[in-house]
N, C-alpha and C. Protein backbone atom coordinates (compact mmCIF):
# COMPACT_ATOMS: atom_id res chain seq x y z
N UNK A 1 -8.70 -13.95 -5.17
CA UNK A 1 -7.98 -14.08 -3.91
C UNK A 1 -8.67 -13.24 -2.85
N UNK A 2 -9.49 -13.51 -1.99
CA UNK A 2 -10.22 -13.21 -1.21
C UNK A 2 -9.16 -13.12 0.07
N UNK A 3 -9.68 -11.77 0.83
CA UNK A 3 -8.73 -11.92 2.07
C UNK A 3 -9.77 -12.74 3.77
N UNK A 4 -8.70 -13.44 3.82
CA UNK A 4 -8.96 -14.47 4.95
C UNK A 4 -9.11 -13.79 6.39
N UNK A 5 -10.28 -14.07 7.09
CA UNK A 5 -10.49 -13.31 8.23
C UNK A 5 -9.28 -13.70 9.29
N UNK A 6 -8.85 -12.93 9.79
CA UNK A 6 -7.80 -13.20 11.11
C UNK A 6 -6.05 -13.32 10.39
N UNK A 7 -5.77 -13.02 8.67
CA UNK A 7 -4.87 -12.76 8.23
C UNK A 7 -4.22 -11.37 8.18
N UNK A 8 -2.56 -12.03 8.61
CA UNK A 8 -2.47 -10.32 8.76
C UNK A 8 -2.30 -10.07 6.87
N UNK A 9 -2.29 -8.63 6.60
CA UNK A 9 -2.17 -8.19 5.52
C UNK A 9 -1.09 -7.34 5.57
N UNK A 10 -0.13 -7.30 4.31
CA UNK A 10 1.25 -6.70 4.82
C UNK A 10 1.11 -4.99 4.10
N UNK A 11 1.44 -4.22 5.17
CA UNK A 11 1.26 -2.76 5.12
C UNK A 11 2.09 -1.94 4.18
N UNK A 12 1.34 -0.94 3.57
CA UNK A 12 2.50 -0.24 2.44
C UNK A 12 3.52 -0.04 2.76
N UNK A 13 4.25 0.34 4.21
CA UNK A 13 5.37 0.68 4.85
C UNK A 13 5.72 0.20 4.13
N UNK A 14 6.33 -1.32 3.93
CA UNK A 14 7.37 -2.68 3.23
C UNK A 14 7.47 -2.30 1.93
N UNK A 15 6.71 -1.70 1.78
CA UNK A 15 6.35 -1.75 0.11
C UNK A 15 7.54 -0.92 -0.60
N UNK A 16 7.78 -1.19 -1.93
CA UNK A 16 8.51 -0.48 -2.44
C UNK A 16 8.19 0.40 -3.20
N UNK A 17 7.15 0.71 -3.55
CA UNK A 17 5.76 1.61 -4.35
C UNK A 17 5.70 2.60 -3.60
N UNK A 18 5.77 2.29 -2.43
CA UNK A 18 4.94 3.06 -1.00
C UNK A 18 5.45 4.54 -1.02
N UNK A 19 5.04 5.49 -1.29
CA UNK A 19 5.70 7.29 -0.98
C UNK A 19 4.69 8.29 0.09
N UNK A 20 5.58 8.91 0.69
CA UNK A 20 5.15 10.12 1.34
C UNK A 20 4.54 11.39 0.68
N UNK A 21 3.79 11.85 0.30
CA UNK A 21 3.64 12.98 -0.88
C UNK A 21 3.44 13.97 0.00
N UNK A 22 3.67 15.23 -0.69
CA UNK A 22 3.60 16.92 -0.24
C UNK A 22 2.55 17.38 -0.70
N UNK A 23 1.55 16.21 -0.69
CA UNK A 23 0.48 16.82 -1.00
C UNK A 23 -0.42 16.95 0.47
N UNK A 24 -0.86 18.04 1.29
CA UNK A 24 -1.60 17.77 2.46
C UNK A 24 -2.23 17.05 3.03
N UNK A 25 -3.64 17.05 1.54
CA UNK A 25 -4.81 16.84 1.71
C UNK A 25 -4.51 14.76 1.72
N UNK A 26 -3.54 14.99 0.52
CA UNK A 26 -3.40 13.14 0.23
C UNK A 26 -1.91 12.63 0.36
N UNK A 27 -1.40 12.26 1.63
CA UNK A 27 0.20 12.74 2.31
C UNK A 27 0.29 10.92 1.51
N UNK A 28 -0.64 10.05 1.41
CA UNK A 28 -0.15 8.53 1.01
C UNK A 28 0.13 7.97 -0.01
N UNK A 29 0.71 7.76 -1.44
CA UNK A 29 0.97 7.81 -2.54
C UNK A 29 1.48 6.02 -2.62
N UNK A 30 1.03 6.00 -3.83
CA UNK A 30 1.16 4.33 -4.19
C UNK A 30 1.49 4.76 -5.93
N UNK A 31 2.92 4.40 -6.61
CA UNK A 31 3.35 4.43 -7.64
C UNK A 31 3.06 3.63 -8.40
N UNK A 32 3.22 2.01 -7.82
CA UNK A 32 2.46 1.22 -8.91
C UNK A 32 1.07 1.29 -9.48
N UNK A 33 0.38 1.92 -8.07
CA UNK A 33 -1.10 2.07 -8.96
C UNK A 33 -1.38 3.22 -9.30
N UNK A 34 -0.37 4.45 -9.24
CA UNK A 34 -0.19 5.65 -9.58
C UNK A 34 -1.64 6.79 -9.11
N UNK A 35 -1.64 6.79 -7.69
CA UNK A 35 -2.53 7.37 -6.90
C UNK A 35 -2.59 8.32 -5.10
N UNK A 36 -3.38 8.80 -5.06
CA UNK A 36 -2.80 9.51 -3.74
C UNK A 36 -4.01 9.25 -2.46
N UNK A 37 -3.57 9.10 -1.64
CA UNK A 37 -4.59 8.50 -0.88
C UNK A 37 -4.45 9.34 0.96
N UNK A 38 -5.87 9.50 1.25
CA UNK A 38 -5.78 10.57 2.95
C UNK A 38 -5.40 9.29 3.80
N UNK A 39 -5.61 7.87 3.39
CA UNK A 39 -5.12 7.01 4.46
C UNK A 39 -4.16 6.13 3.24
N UNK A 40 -3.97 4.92 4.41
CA UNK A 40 -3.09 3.93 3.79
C UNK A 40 -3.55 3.46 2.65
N UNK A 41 -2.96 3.55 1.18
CA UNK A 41 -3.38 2.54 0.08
C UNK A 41 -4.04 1.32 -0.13
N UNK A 42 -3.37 0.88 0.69
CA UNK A 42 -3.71 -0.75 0.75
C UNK A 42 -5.49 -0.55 1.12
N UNK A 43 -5.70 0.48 2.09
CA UNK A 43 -7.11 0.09 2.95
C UNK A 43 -8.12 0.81 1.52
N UNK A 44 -7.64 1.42 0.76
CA UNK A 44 -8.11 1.77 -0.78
C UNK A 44 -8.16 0.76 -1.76
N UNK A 45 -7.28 -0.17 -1.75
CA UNK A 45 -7.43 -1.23 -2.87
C UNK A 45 -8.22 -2.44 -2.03
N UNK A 46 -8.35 -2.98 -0.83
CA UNK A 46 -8.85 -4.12 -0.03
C UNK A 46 -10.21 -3.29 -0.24
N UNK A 47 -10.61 -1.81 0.20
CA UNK A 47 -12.21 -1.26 -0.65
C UNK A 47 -12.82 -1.34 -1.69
N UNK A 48 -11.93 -1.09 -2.73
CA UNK A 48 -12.74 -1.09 -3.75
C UNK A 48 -12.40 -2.60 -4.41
N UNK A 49 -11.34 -3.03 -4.39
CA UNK A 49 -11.50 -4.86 -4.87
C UNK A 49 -11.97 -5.62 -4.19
N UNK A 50 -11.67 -5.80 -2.82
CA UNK A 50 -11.87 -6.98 -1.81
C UNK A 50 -11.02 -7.64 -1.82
N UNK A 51 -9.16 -7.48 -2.38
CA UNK A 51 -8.06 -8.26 -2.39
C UNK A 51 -7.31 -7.34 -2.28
N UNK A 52 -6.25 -8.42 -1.63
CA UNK A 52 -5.02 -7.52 -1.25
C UNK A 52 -4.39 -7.29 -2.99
N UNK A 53 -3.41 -6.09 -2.34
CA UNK A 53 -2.64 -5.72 -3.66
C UNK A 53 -1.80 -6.01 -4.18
N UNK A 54 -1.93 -6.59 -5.63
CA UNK A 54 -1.42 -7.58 -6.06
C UNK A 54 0.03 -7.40 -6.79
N UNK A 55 0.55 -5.87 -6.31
CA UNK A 55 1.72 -4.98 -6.52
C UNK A 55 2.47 -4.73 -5.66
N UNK A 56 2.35 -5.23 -4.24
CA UNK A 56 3.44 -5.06 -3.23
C UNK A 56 4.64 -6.20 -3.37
N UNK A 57 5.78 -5.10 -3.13
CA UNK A 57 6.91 -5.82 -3.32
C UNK A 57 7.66 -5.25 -2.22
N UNK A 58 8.48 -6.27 -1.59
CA UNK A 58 9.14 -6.00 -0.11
C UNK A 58 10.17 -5.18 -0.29
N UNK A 59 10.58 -4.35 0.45
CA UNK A 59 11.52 -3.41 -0.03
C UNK A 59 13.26 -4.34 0.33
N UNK A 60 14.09 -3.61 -0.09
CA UNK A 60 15.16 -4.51 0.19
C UNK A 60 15.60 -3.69 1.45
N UNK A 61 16.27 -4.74 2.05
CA UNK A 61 16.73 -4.37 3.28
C UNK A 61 18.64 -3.34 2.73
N UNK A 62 18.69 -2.03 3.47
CA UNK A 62 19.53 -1.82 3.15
C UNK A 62 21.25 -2.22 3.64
N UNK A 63 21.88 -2.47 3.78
CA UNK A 63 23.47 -2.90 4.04
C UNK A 63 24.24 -1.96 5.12
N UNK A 64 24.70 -2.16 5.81
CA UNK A 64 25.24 -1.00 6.52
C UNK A 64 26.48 -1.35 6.04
């Protein structure tokens, strides 16, 4: 699954994996792929695979 030029790609924000970490140096954290990252995850897995990540899941919207 190759990513298509001029597609948007959907950002860890949505994600339900997606964490903030207390770690300084690596504040971006991705649980499903169990890793810490100085930028966004996603721009870590579209590097080293060349596909989007095949572990994002939309978060649920919460209820008021």
């Amino acid at each position: 699954m190759e990513i298509e030029p001029g597609k948007k790609i959907p950002g860890c924000n949505g994600c339900t994996h997606y964490y903030i970490t207390h770690d300084a140096n690596f504040r971006y954290g991705c649980r499903a792929l169990d890793f810490k990252s100085q930028r966004q995850p996603i721009m870590d897995v579209i590097e080293a695979s060349g596909q989007q990540c095949h572990y994002y899941q939309q978060k649920k919207v919460r209820q008021k």
